[in-house]
C-alpha atoms as a PDB file:
ATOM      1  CA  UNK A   1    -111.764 166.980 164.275  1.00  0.00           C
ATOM      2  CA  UNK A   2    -112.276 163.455 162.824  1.00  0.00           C
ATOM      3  CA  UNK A   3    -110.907 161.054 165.535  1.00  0.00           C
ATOM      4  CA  UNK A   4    -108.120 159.021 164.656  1.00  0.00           C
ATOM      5  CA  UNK A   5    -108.693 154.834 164.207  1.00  0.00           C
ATOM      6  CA  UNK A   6    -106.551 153.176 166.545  1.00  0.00           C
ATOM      7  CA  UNK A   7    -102.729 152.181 166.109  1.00  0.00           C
ATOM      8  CA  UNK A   8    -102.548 149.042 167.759  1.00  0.00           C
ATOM      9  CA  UNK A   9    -100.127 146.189 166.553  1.00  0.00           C
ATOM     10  CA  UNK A  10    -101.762 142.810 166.313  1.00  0.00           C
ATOM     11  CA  UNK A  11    -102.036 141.031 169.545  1.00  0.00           C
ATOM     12  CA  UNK A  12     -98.613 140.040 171.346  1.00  0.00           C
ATOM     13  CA  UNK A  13     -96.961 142.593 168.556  1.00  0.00           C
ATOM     14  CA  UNK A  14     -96.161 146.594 169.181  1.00  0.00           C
ATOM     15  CA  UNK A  15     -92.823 148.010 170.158  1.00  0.00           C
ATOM     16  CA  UNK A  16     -91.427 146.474 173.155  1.00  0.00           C
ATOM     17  CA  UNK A  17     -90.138 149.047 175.738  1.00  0.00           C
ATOM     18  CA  UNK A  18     -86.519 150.541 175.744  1.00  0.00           C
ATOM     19  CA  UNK A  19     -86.252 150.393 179.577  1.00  0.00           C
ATOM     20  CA  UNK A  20     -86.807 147.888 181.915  1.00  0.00           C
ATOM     21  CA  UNK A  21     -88.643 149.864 184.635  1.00  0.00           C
ATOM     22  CA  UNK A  22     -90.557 148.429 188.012  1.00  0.00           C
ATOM     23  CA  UNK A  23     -94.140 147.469 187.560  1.00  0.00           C
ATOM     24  CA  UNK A  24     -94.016 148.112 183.838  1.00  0.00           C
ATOM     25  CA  UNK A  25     -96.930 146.749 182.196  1.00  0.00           C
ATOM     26  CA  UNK A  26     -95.537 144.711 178.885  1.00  0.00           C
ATOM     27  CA  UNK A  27     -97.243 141.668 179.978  1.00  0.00           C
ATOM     28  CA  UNK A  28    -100.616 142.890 180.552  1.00  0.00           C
ATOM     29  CA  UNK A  29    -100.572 145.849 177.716  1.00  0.00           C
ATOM     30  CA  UNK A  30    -102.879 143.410 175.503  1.00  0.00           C
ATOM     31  CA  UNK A  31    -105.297 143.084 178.007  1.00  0.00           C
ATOM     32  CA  UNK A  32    -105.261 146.801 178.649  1.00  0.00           C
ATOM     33  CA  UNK A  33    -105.203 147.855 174.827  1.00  0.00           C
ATOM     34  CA  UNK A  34    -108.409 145.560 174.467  1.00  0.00           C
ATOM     35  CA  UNK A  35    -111.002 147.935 176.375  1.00  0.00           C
ATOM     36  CA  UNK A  36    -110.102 151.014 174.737  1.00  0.00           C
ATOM     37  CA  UNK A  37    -111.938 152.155 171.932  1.00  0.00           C
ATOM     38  CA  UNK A  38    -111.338 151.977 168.513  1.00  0.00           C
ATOM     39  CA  UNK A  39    -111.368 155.841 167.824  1.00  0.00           C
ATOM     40  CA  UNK A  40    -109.941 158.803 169.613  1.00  0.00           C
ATOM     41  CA  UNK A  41    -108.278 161.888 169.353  1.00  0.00           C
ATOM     42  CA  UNK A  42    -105.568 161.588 171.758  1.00  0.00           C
ATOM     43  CA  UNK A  43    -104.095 159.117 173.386  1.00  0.00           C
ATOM     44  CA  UNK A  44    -102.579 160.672 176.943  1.00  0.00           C
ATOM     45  CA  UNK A  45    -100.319 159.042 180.114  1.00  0.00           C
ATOM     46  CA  UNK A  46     -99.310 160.907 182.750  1.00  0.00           C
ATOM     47  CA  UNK A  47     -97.321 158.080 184.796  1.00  0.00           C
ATOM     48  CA  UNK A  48     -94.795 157.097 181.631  1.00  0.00           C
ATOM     49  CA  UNK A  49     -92.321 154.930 183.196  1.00  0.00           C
ATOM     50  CA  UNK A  50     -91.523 152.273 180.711  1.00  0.00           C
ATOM     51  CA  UNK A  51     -94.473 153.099 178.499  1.00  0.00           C
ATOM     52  CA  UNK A  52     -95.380 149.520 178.227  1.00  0.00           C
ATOM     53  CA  UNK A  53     -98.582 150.988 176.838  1.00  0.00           C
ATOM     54  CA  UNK A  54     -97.991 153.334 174.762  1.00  0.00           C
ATOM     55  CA  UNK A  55     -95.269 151.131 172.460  1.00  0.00           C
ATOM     56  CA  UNK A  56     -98.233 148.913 172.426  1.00  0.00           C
ATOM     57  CA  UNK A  57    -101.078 151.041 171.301  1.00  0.00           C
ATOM     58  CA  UNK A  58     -99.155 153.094 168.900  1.00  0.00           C
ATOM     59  CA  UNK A  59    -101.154 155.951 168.703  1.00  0.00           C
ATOM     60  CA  UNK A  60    -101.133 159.009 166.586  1.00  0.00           C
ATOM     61  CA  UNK A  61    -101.140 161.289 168.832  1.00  0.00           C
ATOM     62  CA  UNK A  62    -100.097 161.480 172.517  1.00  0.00           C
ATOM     63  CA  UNK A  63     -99.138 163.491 175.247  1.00  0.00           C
ATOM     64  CA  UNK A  64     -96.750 161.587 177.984  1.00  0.00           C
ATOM     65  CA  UNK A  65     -96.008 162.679 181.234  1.00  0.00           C
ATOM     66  CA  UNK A  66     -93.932 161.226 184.780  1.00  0.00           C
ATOM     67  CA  UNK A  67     -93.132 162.911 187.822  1.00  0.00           C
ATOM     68  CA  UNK A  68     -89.482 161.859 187.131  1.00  0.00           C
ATOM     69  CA  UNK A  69     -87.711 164.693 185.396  1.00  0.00           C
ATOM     70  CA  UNK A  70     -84.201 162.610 184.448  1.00  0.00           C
ATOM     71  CA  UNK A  71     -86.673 159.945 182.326  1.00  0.00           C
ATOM     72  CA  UNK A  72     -88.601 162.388 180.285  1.00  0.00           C
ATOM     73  CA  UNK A  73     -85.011 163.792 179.640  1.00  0.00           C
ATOM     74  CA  UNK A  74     -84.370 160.337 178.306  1.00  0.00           C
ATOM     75  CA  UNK A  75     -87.346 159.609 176.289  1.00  0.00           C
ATOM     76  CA  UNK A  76     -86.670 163.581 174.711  1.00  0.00           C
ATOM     77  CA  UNK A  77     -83.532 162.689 173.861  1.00  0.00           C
ATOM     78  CA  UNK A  78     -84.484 159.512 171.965  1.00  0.00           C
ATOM     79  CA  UNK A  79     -86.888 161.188 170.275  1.00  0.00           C
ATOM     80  CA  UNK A  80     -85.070 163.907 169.221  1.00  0.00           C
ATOM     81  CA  UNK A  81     -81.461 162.953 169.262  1.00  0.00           C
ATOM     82  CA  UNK A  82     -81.233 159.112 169.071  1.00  0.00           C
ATOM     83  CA  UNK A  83     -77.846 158.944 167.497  1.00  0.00           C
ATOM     84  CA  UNK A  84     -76.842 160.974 169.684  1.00  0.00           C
ATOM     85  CA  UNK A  85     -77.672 159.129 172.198  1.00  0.00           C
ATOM     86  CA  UNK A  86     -76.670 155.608 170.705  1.00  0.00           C
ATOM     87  CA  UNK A  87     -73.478 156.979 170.252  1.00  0.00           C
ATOM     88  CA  UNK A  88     -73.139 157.810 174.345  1.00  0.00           C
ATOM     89  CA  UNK A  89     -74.026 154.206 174.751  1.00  0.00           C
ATOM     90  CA  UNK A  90     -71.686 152.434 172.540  1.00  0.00           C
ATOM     91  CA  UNK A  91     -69.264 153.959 175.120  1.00  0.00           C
ATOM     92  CA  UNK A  92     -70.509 151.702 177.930  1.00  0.00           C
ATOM     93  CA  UNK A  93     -69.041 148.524 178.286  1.00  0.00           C
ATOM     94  CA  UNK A  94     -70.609 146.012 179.958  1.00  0.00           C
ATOM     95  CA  UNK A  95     -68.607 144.993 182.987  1.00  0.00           C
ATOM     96  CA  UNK A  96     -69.368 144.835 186.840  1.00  0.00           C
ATOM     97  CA  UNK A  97     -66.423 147.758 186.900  1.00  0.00           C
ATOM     98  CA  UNK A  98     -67.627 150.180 184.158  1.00  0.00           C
ATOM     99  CA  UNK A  99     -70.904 149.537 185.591  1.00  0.00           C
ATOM    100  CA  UNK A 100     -70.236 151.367 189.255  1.00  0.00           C
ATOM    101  CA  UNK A 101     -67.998 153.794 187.387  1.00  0.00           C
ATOM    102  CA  UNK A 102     -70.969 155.478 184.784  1.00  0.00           C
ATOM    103  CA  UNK A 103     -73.279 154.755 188.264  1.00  0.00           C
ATOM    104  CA  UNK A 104     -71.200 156.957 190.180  1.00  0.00           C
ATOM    105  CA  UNK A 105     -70.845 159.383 187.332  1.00  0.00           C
ATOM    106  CA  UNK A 106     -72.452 162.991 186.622  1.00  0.00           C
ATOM    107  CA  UNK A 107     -72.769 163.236 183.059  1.00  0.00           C
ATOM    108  CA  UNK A 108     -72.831 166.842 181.983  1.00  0.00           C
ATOM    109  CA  UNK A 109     -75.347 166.555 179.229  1.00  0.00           C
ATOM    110  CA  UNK A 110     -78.747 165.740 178.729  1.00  0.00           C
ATOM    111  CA  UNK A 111     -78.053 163.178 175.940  1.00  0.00           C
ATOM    112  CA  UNK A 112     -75.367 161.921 178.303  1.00  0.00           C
ATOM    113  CA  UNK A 113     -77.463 161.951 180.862  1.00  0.00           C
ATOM    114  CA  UNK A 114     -80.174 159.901 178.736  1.00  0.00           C
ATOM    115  CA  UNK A 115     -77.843 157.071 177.803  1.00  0.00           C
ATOM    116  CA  UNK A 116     -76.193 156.976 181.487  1.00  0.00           C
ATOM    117  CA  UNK A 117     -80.684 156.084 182.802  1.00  0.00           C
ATOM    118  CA  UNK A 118     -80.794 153.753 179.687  1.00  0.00           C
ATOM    119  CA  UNK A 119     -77.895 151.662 180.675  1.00  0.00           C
ATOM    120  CA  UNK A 120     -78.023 151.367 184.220  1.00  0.00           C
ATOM    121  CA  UNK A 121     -82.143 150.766 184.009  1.00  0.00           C
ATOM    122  CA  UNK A 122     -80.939 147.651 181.483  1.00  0.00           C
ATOM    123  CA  UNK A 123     -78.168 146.339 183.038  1.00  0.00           C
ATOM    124  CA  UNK A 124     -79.247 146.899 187.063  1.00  0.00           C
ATOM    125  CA  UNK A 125     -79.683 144.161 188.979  1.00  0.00           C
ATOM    126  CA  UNK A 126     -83.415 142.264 188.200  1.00  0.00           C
ATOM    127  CA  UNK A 127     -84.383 145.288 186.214  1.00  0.00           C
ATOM    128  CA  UNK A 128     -85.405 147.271 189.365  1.00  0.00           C
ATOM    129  CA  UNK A 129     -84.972 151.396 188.911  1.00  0.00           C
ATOM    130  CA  UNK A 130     -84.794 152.998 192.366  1.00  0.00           C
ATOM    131  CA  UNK A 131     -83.534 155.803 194.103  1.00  0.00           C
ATOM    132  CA  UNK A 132     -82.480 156.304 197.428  1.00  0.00           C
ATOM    133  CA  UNK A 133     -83.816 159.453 199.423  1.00  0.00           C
ATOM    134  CA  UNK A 134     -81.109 161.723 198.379  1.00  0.00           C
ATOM    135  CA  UNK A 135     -82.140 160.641 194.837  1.00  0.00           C
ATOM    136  CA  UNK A 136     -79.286 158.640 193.971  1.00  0.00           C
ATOM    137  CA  UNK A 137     -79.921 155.608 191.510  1.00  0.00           C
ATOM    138  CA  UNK A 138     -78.331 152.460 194.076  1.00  0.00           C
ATOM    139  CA  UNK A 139     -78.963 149.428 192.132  1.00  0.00           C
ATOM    140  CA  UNK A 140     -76.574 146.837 192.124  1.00  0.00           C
ATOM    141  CA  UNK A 141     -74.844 145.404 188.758  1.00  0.00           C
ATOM    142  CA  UNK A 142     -77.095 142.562 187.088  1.00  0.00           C
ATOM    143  CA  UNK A 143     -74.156 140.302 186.179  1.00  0.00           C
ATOM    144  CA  UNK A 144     -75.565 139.602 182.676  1.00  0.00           C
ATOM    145  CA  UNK A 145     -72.245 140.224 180.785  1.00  0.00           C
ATOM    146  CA  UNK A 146     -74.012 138.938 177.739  1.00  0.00           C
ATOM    147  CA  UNK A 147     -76.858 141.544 177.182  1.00  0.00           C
ATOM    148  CA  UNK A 148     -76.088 144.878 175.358  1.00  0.00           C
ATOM    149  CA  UNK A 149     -77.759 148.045 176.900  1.00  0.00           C
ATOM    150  CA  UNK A 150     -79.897 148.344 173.626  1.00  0.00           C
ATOM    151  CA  UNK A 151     -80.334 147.452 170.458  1.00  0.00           C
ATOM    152  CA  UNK A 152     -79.912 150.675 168.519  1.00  0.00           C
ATOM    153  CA  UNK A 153     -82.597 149.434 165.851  1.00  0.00           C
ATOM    154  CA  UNK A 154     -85.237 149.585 168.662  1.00  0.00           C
ATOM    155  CA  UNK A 155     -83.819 152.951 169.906  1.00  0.00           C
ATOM    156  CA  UNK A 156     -84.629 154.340 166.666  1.00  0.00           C
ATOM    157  CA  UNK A 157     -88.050 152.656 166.223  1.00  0.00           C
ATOM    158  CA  UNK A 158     -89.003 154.298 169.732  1.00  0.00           C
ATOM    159  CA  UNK A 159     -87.682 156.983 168.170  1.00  0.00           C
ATOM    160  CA  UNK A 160     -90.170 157.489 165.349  1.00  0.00           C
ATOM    161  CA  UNK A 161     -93.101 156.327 168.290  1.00  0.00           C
ATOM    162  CA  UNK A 162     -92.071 159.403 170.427  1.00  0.00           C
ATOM    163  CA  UNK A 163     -92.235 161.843 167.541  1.00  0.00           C
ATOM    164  CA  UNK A 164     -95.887 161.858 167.333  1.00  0.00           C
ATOM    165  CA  UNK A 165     -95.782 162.544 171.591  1.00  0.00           C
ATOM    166  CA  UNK A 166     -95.678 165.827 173.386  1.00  0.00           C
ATOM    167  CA  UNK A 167     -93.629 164.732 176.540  1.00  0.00           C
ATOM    168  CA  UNK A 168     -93.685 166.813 179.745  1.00  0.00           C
ATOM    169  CA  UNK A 169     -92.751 166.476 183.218  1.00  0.00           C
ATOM    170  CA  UNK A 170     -94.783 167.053 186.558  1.00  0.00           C
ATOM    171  CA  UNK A 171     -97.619 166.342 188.453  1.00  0.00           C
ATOM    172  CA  UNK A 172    -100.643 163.736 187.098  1.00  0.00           C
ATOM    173  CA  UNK A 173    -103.205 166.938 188.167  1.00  0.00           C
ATOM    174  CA  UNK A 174    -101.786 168.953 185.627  1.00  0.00           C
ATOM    175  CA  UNK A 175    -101.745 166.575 182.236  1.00  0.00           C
ATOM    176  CA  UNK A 176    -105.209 165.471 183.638  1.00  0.00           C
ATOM    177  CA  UNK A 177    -106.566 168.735 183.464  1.00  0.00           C
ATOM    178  CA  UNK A 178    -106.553 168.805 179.768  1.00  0.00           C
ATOM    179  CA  UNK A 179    -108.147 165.733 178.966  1.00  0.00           C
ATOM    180  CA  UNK A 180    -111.869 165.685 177.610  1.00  0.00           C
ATOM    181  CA  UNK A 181    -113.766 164.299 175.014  1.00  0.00           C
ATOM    182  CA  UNK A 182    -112.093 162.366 172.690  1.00  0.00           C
ATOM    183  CA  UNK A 183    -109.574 161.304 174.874  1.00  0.00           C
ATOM    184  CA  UNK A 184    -107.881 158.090 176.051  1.00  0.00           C
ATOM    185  CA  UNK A 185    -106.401 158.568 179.514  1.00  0.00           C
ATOM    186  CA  UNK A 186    -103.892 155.738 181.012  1.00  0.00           C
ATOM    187  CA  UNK A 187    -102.690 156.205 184.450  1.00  0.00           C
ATOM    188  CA  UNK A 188    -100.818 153.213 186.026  1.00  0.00           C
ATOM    189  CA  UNK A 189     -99.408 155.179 189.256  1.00  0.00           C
ATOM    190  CA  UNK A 190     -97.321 153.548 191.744  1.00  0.00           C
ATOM    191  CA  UNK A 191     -99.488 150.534 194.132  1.00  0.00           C
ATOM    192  CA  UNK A 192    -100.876 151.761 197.659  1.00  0.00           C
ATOM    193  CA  UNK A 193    -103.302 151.401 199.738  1.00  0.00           C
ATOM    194  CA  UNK A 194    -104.468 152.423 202.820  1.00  0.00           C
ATOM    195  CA  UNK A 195    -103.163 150.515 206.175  1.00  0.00           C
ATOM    196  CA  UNK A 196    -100.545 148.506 203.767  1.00  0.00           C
ATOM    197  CA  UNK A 197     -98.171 146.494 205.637  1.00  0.00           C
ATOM    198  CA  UNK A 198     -96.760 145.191 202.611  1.00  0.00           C
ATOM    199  CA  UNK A 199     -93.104 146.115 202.193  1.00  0.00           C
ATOM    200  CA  UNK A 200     -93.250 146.829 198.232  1.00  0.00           C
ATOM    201  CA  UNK A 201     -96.504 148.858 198.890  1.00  0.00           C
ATOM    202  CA  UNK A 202     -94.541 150.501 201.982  1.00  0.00           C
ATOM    203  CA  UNK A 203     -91.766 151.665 200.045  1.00  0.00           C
ATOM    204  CA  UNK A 204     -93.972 153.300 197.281  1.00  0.00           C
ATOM    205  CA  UNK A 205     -96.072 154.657 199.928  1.00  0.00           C
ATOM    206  CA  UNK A 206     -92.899 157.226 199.924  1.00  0.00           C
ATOM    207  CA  UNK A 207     -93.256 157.919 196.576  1.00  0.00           C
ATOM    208  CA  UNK A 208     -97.268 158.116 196.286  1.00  0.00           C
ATOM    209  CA  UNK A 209     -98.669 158.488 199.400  1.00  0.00           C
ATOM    210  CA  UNK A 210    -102.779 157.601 199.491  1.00  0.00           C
ATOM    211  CA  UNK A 211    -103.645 160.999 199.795  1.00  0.00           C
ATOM    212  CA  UNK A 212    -101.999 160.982 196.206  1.00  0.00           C
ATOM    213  CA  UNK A 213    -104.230 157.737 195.550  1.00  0.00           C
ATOM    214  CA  UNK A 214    -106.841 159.623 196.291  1.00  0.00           C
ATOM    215  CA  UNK A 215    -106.315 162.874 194.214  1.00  0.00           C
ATOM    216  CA  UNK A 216    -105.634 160.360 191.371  1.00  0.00           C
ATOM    217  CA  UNK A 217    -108.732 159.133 192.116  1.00  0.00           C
ATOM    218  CA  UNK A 218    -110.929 162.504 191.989  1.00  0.00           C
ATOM    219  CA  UNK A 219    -109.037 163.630 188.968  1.00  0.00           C
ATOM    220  CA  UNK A 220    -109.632 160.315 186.677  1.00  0.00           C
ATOM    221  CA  UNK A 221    -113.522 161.006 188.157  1.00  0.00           C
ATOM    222  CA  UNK A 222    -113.175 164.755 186.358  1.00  0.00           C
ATOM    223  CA  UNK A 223    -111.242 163.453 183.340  1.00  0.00           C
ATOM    224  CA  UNK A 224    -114.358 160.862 182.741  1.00  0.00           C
ATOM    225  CA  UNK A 225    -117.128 163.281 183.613  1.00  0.00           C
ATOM    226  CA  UNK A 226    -115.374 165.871 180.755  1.00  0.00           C
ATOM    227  CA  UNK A 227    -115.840 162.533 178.424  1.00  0.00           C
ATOM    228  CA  UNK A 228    -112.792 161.274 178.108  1.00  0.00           C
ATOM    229  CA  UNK A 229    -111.748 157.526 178.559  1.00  0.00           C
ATOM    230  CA  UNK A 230    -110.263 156.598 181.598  1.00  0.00           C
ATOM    231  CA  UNK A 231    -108.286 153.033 182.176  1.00  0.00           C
ATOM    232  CA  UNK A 232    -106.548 153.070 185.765  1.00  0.00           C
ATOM    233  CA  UNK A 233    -104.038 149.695 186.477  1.00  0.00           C
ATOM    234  CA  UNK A 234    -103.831 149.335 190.246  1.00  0.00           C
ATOM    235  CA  UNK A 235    -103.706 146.854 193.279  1.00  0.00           C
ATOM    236  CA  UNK A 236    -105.915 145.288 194.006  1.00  0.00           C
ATOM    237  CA  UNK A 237    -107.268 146.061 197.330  1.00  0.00           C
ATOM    238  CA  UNK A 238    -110.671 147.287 198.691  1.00  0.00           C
ATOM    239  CA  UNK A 239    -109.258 150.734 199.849  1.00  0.00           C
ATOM    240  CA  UNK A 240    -108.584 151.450 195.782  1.00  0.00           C
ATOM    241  CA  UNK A 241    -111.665 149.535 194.615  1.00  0.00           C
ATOM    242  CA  UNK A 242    -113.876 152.214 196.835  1.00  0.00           C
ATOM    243  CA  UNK A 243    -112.472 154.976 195.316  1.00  0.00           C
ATOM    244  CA  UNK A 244    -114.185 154.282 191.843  1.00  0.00           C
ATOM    245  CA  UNK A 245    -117.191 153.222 192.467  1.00  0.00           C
ATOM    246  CA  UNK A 246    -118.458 153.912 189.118  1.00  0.00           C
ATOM    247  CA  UNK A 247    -115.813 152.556 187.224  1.00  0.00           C
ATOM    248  CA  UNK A 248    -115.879 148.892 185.606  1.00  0.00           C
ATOM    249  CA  UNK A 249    -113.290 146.817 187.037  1.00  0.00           C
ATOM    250  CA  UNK A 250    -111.959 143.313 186.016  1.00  0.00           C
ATOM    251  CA  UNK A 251    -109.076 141.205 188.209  1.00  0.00           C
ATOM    252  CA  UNK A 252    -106.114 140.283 185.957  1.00  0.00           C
ATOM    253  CA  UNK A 253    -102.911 137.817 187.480  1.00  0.00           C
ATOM    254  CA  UNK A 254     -99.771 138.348 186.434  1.00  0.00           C
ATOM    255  CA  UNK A 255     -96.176 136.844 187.634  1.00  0.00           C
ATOM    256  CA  UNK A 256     -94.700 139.585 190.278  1.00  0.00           C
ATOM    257  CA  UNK A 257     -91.541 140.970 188.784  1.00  0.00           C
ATOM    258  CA  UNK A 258     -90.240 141.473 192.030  1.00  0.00           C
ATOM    259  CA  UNK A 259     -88.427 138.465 193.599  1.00  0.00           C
ATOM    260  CA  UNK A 260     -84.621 137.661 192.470  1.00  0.00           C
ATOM    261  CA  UNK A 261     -85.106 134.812 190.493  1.00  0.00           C
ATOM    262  CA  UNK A 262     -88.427 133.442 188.437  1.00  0.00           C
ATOM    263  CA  UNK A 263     -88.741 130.440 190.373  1.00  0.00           C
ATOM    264  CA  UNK A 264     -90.129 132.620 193.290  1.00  0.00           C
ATOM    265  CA  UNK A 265     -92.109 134.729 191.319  1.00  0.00           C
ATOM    266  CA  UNK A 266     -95.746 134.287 192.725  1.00  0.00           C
ATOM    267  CA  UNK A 267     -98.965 135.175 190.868  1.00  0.00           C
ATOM    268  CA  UNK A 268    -100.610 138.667 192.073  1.00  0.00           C
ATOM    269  CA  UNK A 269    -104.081 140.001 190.897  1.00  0.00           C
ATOM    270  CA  UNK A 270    -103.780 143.758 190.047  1.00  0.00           C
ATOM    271  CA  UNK A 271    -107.358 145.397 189.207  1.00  0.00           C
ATOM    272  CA  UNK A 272    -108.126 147.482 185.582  1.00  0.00           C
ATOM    273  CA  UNK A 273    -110.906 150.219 186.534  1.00  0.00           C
ATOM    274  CA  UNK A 274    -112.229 151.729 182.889  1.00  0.00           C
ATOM    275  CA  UNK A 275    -114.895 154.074 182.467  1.00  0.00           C
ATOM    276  CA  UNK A 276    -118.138 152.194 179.765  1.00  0.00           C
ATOM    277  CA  UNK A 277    -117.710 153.419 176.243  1.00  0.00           C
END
């Protein structure tokens, strides 16, 4: 099969992504689209989330993949039913008390169910997406009266973008397993490292625990050795650096995401491990 020539939208261009999701990678997707290659055969991302990446690079073919059931429900529905879904939306109102009402809500349907993860990822409080442990989203209302939960011209451009993707949910292990030569693999798991005593770190820890890290770790190895690509986004921390040692790696800063307001916003380095073309 003749590979395909990369997708990619000028620099700073692409599709931006439909939801605001923590530690989505919009800000540093140039730098990550840059040491890919030029030709592949499939592009494939087993830790979606936003898809930062993916809306960048624009590939022709892709297979996408998260842990979290309810948001490849939502990126399925876009793709497949997007006014449909639009339609769900333009029922929301953006108000503090139609906010806690569709929050508290069990939509019946899986459109319904896409536009209720669409809104509340947009219009939740600093764009943070988190569940408690009974798995109940319990994100406060953002207070930005102003903003619209989408704008259904990009809903229908992501639209057209997921229509050349397979989407599936589960485990990294198993979308890993089919990647080989010809292959770009992006994985951009949640940050931890071993011994953290960082709070952010600590509450992802629950989430993807460093044994996780560390299966991540052996499968990227196995995807690389079969020839395929292999970019990995991660903190930067000599725990993670040690478990690719034969992986390139360069330091990249960014503004954390995570604080309330942009004024405290600090710089943090997160490290890009690739495999050498």
């Amino acid at each position: 099969m003749a590979r395909a020539q990369r997708q990619a939208a000028p620099e700073g261009d692409g599709l931006r992504p439909i939801l605001k999701w923590p530690g989505g990678k919009r800000l540093l997707a140039d730098k990550i689209v840059a040491l890919m290659p030029t030709r592949y055969d499939r592009y494939i991302e087993p830790f979606l989330g936003g898809g930062a990446v993916f809306f960048r690079l624009q590939p022709s073919r892709a297979v996408l993949a998260d842990a979290d059931p309810a948001l490849i429900n939502c990126y399925t529905q876009i793709r497949d039913h997007p006014d449909q879904v639009l339609r769900a939306l333009a029922r929301m109102k953006n108000s503090e008390t139609e906010y806690y009402r569709i929050r508290a809500s069990r939509p019946r349907t899986n459109v319904s169910r896409a536009a209720k993860l669409v809104y509340l990822a947009n219009l939740g409080f600093n764009g943070v997406y988190r569940l408690n442990f009974r798995g109940e989203y319990n994100v406060p209302y953002g207070h930005r009266p102003d903003r619209r939960p989408v704008d259904p011209a990009h809903v229908r451009s992501a639209s057209v973008m997921l229509r050349r993707a397979s989407l599936r949910d589960g485990d990294f292990e198993t979308t890993l397993r089919t990647a080989g030569s010809g292959d770009v693999v992006y994985l951009d798991p949640p940050y931890t490292v071993a011994h953290a005593n960082n709070g952010f770190i600590r509450y992802n820890a629950r989430l993807f625990s460093w044994s996780d890290q560390q299966r991540l770790a052996i499968a990227a190895r196995e995807a690389a050795s079969r020839g395929a690509f292999v970019v990995v986004t991660n903190a930067d921390h000599i725990s993670v650096r040690n478990l690719y040692p034969n992986f390139q790696e360069i330091l990249v800063e960014r503004a954390s995401t995570i604080a309330a307001t942009s004024s405290k916003r600090k710089l943090v380095t997160e490290s890009i491990f690739y495999t050498a073309q």
